[in-house]
Protein backbone atom coordinates (compact mmCIF):
# COMPACT_ATOMS: atom_id res chain seq x y z
CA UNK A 1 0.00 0.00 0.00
CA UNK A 2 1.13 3.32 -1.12
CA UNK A 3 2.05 5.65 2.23
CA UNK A 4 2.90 9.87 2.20
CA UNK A 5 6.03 10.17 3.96
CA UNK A 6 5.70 12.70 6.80
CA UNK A 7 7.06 15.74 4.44
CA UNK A 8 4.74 14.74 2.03
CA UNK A 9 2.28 15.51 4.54
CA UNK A 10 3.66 18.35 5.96
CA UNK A 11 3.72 19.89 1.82
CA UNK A 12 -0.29 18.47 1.63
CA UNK A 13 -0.84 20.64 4.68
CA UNK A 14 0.89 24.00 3.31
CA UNK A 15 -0.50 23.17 -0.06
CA UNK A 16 -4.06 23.97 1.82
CA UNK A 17 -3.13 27.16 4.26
CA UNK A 18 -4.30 30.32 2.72
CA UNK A 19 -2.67 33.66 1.94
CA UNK A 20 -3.17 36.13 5.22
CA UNK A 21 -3.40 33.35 7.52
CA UNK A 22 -2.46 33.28 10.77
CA UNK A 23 -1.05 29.72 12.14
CA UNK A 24 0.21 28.02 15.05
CA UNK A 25 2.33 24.71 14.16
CA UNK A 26 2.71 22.09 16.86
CA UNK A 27 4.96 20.46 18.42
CA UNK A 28 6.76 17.76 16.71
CA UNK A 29 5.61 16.60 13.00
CA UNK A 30 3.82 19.89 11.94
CA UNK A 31 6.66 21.88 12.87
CA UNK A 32 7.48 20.65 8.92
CA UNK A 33 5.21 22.74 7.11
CA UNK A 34 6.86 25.81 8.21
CA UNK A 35 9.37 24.23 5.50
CA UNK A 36 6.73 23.67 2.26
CA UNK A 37 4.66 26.83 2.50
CA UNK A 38 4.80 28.80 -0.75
CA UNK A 39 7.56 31.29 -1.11
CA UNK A 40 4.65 33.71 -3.00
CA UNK A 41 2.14 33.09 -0.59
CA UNK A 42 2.09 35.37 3.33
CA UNK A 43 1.81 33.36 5.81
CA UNK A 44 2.36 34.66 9.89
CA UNK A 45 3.73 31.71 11.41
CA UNK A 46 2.97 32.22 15.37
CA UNK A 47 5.05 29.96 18.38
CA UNK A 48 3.54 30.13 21.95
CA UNK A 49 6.65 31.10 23.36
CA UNK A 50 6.06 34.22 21.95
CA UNK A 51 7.75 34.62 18.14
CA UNK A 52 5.18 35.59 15.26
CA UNK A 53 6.65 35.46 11.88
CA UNK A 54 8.49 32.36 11.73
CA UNK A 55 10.23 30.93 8.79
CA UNK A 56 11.68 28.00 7.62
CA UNK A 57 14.22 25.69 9.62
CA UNK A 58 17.70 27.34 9.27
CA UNK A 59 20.32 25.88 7.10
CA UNK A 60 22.63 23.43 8.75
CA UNK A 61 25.56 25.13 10.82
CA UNK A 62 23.03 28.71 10.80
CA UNK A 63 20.59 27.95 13.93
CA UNK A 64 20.90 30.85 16.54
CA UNK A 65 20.91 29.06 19.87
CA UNK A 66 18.43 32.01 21.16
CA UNK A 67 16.12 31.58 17.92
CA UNK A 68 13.62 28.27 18.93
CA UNK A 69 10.14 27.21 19.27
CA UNK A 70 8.12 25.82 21.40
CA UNK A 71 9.23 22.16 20.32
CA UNK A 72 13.16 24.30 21.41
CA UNK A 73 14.05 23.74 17.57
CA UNK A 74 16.07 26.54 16.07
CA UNK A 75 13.79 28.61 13.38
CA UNK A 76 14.43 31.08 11.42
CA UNK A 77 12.10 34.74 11.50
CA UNK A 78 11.24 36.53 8.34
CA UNK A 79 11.43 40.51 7.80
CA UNK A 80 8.96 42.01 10.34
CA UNK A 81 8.41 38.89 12.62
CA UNK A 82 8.25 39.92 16.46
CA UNK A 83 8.87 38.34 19.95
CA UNK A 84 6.54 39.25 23.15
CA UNK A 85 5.84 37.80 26.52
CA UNK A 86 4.39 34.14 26.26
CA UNK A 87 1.52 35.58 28.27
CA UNK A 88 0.70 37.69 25.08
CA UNK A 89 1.30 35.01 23.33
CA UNK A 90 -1.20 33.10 24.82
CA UNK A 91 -4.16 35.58 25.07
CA UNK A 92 -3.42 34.96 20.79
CA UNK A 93 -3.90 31.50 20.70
CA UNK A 94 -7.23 31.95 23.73
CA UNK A 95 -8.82 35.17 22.32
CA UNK A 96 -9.06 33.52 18.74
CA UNK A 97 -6.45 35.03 16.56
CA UNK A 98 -4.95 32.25 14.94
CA UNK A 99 -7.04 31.60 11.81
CA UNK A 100 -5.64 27.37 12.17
CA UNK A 101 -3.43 25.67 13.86
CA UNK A 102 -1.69 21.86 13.25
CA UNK A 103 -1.56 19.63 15.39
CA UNK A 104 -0.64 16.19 16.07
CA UNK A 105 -2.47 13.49 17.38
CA UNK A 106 -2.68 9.90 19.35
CA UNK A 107 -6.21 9.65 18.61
CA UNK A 108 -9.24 11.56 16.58
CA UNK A 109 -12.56 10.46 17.62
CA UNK A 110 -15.82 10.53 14.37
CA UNK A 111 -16.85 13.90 16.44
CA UNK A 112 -13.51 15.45 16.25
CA UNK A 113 -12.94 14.88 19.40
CA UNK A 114 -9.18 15.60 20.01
CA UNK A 115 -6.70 13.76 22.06
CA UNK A 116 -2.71 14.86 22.29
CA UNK A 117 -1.33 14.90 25.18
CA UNK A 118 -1.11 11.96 27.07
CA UNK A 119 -1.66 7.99 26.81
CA UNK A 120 -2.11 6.62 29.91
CA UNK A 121 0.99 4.16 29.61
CA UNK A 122 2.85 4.22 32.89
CA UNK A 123 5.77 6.31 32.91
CA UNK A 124 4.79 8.23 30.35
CA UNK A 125 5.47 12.20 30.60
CA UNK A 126 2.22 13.69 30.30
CA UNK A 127 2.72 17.21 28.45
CA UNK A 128 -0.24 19.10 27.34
CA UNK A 129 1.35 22.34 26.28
CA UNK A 130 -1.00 24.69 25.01
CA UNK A 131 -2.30 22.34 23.05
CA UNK A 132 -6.07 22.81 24.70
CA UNK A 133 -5.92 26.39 24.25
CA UNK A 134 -4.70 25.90 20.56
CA UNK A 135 -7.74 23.49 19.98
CA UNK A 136 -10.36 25.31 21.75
CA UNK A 137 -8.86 29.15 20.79
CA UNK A 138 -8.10 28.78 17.02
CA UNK A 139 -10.67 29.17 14.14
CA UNK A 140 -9.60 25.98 12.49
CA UNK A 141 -7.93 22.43 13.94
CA UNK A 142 -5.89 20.53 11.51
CA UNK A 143 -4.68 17.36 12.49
CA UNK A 144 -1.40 15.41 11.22
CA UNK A 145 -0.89 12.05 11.96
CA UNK A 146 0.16 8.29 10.43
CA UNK A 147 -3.63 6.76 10.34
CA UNK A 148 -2.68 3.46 12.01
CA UNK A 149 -0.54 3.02 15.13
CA UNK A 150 2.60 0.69 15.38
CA UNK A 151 0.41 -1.99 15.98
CA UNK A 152 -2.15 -1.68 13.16
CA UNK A 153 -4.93 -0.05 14.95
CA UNK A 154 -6.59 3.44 13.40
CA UNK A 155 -6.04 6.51 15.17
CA UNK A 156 -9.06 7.67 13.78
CA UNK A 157 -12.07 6.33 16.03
CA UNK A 158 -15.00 6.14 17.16
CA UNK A 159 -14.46 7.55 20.76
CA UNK A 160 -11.20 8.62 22.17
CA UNK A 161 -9.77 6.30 24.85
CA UNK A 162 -7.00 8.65 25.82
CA UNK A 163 -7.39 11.65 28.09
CA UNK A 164 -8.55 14.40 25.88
CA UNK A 165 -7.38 17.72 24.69
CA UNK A 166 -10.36 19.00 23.15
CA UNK A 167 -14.30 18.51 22.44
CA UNK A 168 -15.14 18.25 18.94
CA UNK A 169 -12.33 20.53 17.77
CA UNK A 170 -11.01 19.15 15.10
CA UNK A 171 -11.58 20.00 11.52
CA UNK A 172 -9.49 17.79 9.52
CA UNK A 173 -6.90 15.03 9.83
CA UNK A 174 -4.13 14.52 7.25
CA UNK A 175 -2.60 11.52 7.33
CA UNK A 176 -0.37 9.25 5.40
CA UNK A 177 -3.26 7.64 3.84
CA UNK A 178 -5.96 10.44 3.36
CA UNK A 179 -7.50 14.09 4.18
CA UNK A 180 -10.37 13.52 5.64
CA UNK A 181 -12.79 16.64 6.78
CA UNK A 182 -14.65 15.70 10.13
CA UNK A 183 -18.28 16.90 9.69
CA UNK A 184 -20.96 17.24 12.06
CA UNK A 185 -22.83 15.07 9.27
CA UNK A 186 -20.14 12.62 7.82
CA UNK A 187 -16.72 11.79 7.46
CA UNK A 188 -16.15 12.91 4.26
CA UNK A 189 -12.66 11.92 2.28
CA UNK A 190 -10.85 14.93 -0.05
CA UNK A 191 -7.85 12.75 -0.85
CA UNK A 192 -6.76 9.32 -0.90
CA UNK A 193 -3.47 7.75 -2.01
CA UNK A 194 -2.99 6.19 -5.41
CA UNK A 195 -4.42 2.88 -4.98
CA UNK A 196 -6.47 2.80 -1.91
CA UNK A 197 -9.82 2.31 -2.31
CA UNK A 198 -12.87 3.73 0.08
CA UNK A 199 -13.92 0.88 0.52
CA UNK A 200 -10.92 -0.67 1.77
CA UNK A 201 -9.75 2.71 3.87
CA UNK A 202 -13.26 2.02 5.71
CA UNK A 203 -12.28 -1.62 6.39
CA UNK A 204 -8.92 0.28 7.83
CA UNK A 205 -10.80 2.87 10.40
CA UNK A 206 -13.77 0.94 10.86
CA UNK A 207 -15.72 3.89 10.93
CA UNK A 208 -18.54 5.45 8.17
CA UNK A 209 -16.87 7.17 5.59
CA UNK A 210 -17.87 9.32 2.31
CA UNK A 211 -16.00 10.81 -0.54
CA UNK A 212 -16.39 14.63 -0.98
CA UNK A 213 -18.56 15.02 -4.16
């Protein structure tokens, strides 16, 4: 079965931000679409430890020790970016100024139900971040994930099992297998990978699914 690699969705996610947005990229894999949005296309890039106008990952051998996200990666900051307190930062991402933000995910329920942060496997670090303000603050929740865990079993669901982040906040999930836009009605399919049939992604999520007419 044909699979995106994670850049590949990372690009599929900058491919659908539009010009003027404002976006907040998580933690971890969709820190990568900082590095596929369109060169022609403005874009504010915001970071809740306070940057706004982030670029793409520096060059090798270029990262400013004193120039990092919220993930503590080094970034780069395009002409007129700004830093401010997080505090500010955060009355952003809870007063609903970010037009989307991307997020990853353990788990997506059929109600966009969101969960993030935390397992439930012993000895695991639980570390929420701002990821409940993110999904409860900003206009839009995308999600990026691989569809299936390690072990086979779709992260897309019927009902959460892990502790959630948010209440049907989620939008859409990219994955390596499909977009799919989480309706109040359906779950309806934009995109599929060459050779993967609906029928046969429904046999993978065991959920209801429809392709967007």
């Amino acid at each position: 079965m044909n699979r995106l690699s994670r850049d590949q969705i990372a690009a599929s996610v900058a491919h659908d931000i539009p010009e003027g947005a404002y976006v907040n990229l998580g933690i971890g894999l969709p820190t990568r679409v900082a590095n596929y949005l369109p060169a022609e296309r403005e874009i504010f890039l915001h970071s809740e430890n306070g940057l706004l106008g982030m670029g793409p990952a520096p060059a090798p051998g270029a990262e400013d020790p004193e120039l990092i996200n919220a993930g503590k990666e080094p970034v780069t900051l395009l002409a007129g970016g700004s830093f401010f307190h997080h505090g500010d930062s955060f009355a952003m991402m809870r007063g609903g100024h970010l037009d989307i933000c991307v997020l990853g995910a353990f788990q997506v329920s059929r109600r966009g139900d969101l969960a993030n942060w935390h397992t439930g496997a012993p000895g695991a670090i639980p570390a929420v971040g701002g990821a409940m303000d993110l999904a409860l603050g900003a206009k839009q929740v995308f999600v990026m994930m691989e569809l299936l865990s390690k072990t086979g079993e779709s992260k897309l669901v019927e009902q959460c099992t892990y502790p959630l982040t948010g209440i049907a906040c989620v939008d859409r999930v990219y994955s390596d297998l499909a977009v799919i836009d989480i309706t109040p009605e359906a779950l309806l399919v934009r995109e599929m990978v060459e050779g993967l049939s609906l029928d046969e992604l429904q046999r993978l999520t065991g959920l209801p699914l429809r392709a967007l007419a």
